[in-house]
N, C-alpha and C. Protein backbone atom coordinates (compact mmCIF):
# COMPACT_ATOMS: atom_id res chain seq x y z
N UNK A 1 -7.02 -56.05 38.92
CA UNK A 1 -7.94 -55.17 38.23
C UNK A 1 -9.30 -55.85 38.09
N UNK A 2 -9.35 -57.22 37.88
CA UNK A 2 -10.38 -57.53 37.53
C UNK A 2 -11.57 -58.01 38.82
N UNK A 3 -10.67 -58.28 39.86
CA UNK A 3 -11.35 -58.22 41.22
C UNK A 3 -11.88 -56.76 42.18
N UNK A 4 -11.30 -55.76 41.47
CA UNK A 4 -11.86 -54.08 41.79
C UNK A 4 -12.96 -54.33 40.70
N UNK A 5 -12.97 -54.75 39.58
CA UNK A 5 -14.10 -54.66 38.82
C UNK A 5 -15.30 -55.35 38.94
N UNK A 6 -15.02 -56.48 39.64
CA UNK A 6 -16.16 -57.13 40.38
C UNK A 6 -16.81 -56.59 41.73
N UNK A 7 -15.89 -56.54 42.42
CA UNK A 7 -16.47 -55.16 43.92
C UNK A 7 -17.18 -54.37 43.62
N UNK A 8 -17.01 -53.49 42.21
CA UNK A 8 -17.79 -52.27 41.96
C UNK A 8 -18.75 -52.73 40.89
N UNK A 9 -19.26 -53.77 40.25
CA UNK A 9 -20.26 -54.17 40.30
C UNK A 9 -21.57 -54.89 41.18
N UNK A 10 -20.54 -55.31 42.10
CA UNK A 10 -21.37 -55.95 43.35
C UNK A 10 -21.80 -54.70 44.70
N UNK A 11 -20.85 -53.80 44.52
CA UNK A 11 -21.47 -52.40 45.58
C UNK A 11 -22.57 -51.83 44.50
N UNK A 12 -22.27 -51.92 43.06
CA UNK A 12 -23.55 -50.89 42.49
C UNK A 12 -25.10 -51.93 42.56
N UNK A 13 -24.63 -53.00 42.48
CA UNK A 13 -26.24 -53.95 42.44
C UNK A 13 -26.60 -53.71 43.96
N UNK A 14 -25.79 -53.57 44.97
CA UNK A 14 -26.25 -53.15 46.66
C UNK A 14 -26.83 -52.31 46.16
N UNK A 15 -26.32 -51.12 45.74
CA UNK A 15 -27.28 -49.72 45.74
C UNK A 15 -28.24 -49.81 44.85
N UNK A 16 -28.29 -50.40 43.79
CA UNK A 16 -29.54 -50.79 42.77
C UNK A 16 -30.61 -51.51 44.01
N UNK A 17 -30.15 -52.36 44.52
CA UNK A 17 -31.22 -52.89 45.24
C UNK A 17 -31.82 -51.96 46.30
N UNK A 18 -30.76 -51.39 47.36
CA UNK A 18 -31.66 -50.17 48.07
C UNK A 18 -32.08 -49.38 47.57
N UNK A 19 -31.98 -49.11 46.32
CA UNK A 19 -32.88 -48.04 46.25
C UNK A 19 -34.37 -48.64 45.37
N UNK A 20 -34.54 -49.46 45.46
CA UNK A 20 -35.17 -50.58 44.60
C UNK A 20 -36.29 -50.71 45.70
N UNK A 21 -35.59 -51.05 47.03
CA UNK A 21 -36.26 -51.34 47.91
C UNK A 21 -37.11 -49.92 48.88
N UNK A 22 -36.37 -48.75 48.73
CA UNK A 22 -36.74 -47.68 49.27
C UNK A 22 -38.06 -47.45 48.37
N UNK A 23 -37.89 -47.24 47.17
CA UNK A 23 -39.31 -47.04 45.74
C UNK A 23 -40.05 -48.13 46.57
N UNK A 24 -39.87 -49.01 46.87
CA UNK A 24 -41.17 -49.72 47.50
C UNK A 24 -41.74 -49.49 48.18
N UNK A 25 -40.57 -49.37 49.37
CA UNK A 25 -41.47 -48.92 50.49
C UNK A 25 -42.08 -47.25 50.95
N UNK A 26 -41.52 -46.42 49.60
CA UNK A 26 -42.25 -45.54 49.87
C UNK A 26 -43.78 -45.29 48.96
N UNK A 27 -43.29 -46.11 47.89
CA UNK A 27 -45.11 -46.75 47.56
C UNK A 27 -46.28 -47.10 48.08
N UNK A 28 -45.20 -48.61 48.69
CA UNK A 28 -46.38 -49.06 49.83
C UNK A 28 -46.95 -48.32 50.60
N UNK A 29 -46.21 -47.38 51.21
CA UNK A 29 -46.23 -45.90 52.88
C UNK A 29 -47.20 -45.00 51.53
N UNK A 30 -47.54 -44.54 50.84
CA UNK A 30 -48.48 -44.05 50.17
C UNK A 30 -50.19 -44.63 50.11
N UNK A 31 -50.41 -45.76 50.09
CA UNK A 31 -51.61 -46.45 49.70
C UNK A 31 -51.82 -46.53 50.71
N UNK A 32 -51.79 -46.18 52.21
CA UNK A 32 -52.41 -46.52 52.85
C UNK A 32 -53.62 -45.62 53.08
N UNK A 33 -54.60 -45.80 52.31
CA UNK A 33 -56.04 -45.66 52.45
C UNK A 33 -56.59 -46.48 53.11
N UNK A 34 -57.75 -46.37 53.91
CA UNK A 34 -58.54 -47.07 54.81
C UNK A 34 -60.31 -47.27 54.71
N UNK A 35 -60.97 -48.01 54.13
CA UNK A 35 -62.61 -47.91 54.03
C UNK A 35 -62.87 -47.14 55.56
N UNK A 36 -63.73 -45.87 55.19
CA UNK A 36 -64.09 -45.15 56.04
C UNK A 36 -65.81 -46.18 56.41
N UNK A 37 -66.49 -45.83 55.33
CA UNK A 37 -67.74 -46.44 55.12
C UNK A 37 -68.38 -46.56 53.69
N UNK A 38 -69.60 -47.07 53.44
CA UNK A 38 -69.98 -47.60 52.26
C UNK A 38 -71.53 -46.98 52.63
N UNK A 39 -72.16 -46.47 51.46
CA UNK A 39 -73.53 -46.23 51.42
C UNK A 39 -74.07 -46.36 49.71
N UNK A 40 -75.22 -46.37 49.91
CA UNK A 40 -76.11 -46.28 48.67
C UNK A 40 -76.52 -45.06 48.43
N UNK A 41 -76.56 -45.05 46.76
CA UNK A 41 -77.25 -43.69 46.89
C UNK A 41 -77.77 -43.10 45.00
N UNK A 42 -77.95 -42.60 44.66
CA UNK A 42 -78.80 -42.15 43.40
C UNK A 42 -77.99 -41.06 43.08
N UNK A 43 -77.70 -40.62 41.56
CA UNK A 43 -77.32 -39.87 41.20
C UNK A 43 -77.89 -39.09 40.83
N UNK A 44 -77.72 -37.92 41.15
CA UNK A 44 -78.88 -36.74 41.66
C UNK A 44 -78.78 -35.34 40.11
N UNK A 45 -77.28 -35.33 39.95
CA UNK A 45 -76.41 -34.09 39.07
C UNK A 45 -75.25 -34.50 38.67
N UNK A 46 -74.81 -34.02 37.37
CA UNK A 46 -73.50 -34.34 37.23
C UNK A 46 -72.69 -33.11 36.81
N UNK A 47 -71.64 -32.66 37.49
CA UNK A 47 -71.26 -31.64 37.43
C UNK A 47 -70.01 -31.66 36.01
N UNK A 48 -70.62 -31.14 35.68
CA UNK A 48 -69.10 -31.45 34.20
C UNK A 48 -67.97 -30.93 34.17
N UNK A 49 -67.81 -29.41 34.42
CA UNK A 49 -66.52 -29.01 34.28
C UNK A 49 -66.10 -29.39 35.25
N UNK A 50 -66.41 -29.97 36.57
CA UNK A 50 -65.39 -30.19 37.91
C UNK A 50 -65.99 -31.94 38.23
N UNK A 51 -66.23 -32.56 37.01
CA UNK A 51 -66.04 -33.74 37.07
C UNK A 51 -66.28 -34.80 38.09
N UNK A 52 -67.66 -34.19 38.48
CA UNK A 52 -68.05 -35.08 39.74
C UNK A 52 -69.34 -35.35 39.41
N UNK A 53 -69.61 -36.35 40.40
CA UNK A 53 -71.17 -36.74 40.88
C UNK A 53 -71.65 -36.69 41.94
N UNK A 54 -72.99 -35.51 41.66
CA UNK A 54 -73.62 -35.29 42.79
C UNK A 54 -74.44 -36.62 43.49
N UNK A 55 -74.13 -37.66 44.35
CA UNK A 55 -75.10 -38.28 45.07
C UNK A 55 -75.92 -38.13 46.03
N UNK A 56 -77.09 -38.44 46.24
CA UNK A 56 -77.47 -38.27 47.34
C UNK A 56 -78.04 -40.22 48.08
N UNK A 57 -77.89 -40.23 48.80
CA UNK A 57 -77.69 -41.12 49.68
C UNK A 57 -79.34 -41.81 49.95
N UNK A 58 -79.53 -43.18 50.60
CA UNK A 58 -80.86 -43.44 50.52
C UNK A 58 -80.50 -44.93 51.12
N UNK A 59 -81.37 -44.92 51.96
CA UNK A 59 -81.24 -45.93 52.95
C UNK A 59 -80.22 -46.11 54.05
N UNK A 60 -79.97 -44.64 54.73
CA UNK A 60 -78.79 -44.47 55.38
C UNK A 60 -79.16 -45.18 57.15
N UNK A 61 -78.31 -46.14 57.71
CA UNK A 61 -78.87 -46.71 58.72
C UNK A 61 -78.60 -45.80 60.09
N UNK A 62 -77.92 -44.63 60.13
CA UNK A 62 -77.75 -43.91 61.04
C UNK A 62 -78.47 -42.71 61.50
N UNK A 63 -79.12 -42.85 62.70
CA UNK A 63 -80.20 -41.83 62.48
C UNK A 63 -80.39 -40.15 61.89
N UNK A 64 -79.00 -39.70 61.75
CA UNK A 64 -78.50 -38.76 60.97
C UNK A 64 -78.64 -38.88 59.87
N UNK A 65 -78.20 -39.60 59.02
CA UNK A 65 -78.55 -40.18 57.69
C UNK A 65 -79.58 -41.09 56.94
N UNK A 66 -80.53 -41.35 57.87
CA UNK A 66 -81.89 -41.66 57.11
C UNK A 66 -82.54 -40.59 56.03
N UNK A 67 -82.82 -39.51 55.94
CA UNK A 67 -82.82 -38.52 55.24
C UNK A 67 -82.13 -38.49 53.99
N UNK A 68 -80.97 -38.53 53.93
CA UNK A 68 -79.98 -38.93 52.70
C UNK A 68 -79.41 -37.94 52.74
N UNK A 69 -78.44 -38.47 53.01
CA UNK A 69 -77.01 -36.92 52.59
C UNK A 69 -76.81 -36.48 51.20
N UNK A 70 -75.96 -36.04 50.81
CA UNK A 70 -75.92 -35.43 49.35
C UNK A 70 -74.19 -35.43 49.11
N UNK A 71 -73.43 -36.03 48.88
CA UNK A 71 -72.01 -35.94 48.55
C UNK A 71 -71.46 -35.67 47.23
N UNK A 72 -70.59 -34.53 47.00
CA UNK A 72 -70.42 -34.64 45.52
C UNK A 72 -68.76 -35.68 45.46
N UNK A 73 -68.84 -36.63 44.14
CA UNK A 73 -67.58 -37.66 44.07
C UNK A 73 -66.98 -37.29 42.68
N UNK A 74 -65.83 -37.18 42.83
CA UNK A 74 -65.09 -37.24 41.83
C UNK A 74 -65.26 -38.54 40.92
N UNK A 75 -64.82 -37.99 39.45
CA UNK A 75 -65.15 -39.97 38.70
C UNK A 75 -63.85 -39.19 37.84
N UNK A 76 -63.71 -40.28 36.99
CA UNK A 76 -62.46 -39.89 35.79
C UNK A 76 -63.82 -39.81 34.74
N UNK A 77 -64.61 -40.84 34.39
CA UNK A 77 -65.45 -40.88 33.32
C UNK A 77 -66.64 -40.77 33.54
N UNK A 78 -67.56 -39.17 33.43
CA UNK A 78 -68.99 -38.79 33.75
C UNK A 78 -69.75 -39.72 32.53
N UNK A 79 -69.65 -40.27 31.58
CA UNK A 79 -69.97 -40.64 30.59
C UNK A 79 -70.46 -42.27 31.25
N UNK A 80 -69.73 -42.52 31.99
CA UNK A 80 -70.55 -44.14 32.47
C UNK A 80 -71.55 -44.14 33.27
N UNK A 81 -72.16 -42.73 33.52
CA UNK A 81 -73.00 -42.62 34.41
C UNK A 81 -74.43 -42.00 34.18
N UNK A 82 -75.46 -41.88 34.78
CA UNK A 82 -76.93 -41.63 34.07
C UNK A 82 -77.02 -40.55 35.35
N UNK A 83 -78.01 -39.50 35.31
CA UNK A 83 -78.81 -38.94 36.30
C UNK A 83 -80.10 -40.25 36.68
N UNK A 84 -80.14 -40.25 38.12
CA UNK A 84 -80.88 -41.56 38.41
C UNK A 84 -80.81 -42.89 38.95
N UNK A 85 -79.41 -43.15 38.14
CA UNK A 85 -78.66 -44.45 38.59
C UNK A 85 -78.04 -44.67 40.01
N UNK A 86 -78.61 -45.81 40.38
CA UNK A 86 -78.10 -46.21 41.99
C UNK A 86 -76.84 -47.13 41.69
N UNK A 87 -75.95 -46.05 42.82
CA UNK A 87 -74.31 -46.62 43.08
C UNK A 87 -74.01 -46.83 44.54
N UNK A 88 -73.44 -47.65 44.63
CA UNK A 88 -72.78 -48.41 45.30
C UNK A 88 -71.79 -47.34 45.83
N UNK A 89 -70.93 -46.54 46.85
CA UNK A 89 -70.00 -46.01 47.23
C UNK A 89 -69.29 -46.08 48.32
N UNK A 90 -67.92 -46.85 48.11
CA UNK A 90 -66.94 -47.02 49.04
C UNK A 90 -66.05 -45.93 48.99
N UNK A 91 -66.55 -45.02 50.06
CA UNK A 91 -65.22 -44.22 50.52
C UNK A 91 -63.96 -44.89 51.14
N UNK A 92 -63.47 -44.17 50.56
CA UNK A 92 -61.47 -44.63 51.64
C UNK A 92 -60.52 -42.92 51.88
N UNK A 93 -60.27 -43.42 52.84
CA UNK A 93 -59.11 -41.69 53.55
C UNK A 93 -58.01 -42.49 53.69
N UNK A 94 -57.39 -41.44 53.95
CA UNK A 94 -55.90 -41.55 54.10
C UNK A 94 -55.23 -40.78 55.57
N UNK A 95 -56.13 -40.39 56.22
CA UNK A 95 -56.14 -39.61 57.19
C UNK A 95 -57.03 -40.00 58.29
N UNK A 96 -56.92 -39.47 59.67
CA UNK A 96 -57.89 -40.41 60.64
C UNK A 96 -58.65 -39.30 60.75
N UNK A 97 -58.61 -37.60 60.64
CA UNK A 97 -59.45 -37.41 61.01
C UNK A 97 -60.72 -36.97 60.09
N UNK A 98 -62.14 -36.45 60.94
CA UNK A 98 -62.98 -36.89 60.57
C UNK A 98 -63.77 -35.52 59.52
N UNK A 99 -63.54 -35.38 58.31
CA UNK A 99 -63.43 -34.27 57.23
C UNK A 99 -63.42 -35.14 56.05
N UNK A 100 -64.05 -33.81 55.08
CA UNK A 100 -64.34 -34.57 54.18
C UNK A 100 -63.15 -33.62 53.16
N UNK A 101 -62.30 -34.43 52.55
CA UNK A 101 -60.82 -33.61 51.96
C UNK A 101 -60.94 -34.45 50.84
N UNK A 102 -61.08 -34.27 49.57
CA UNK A 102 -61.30 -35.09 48.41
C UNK A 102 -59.79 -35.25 48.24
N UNK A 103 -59.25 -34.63 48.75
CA UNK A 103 -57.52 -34.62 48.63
C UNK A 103 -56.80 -36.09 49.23
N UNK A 104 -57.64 -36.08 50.08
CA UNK A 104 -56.96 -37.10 51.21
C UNK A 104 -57.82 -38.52 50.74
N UNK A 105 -59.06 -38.59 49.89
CA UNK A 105 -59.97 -39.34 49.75
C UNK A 105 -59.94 -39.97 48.14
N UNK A 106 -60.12 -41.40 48.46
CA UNK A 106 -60.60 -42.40 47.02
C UNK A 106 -61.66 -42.96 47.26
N UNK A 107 -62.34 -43.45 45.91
CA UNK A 107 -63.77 -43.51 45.78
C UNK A 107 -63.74 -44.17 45.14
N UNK A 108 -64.76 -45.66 45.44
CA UNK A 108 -65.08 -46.80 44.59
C UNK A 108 -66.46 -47.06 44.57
N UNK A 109 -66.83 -46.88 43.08
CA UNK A 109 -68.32 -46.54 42.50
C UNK A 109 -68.26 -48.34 42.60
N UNK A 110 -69.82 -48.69 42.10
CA UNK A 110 -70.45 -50.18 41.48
C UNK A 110 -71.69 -49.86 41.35
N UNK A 111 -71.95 -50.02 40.34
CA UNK A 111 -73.79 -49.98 40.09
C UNK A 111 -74.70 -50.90 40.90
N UNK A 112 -75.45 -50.64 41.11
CA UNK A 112 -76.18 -51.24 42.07
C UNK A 112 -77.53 -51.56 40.80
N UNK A 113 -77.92 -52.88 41.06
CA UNK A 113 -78.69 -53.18 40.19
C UNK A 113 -80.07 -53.32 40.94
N UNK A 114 -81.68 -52.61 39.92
CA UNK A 114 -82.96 -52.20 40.40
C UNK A 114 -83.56 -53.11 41.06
């Protein structure tokens, strides 16, 4: 009896562990986001009920984007932010192709200092 009772603690820590190990690796298989690109840019609007920031872009090195694009970014907290203020923005996707899906997309602000 007491050696069936050890087996079936040692098959349940197997399955504690695969499935231990599956939560990982389907974590890990989630984050894979990728830096698309990084630009500068000024905060132009802040949209409140849909919790974004309007940027527009400035100093863009591609001849398309010298002009300055205009992107609106999601934030969690509009409150750390000014109309005016130059940020720093690292886009990342999760997807290769080339669309802009806030779904598929994370966003890493940094103030950029004057």
């Amino acid at each position: 009896m007491h050696l069936i009772f050890q087996r079936g603690v040692i098959v349940k820590n197997k399955i504690t562990i695969s499935l231990l190990l599956l939560i990982f690796l389907l974590i890990t298989g989630c984050s894979d986001y990728q830096e698309i690109f990084t630009f500068t840019g000024t905060v132009e609007e802040m949209l409140i009920e849909e919790e974004m920031l309007v940027i527009k872009e400035y100093g863009g090195v591609d001849e398309g984007r010298k002009e300055g694009n205009i992107y609106e970014i999601p934030v969690d907290n509009l409150e750390r932010y000014n109309i005016g203020q130059k940020l720093e923005v690292t886009v990342f996707s999760n997807t290769d192709a080339d669309v802009w899906d806030l779904d598929r997309m994370k966003f890493e602000l940094k103030t950029v200092a004057d």
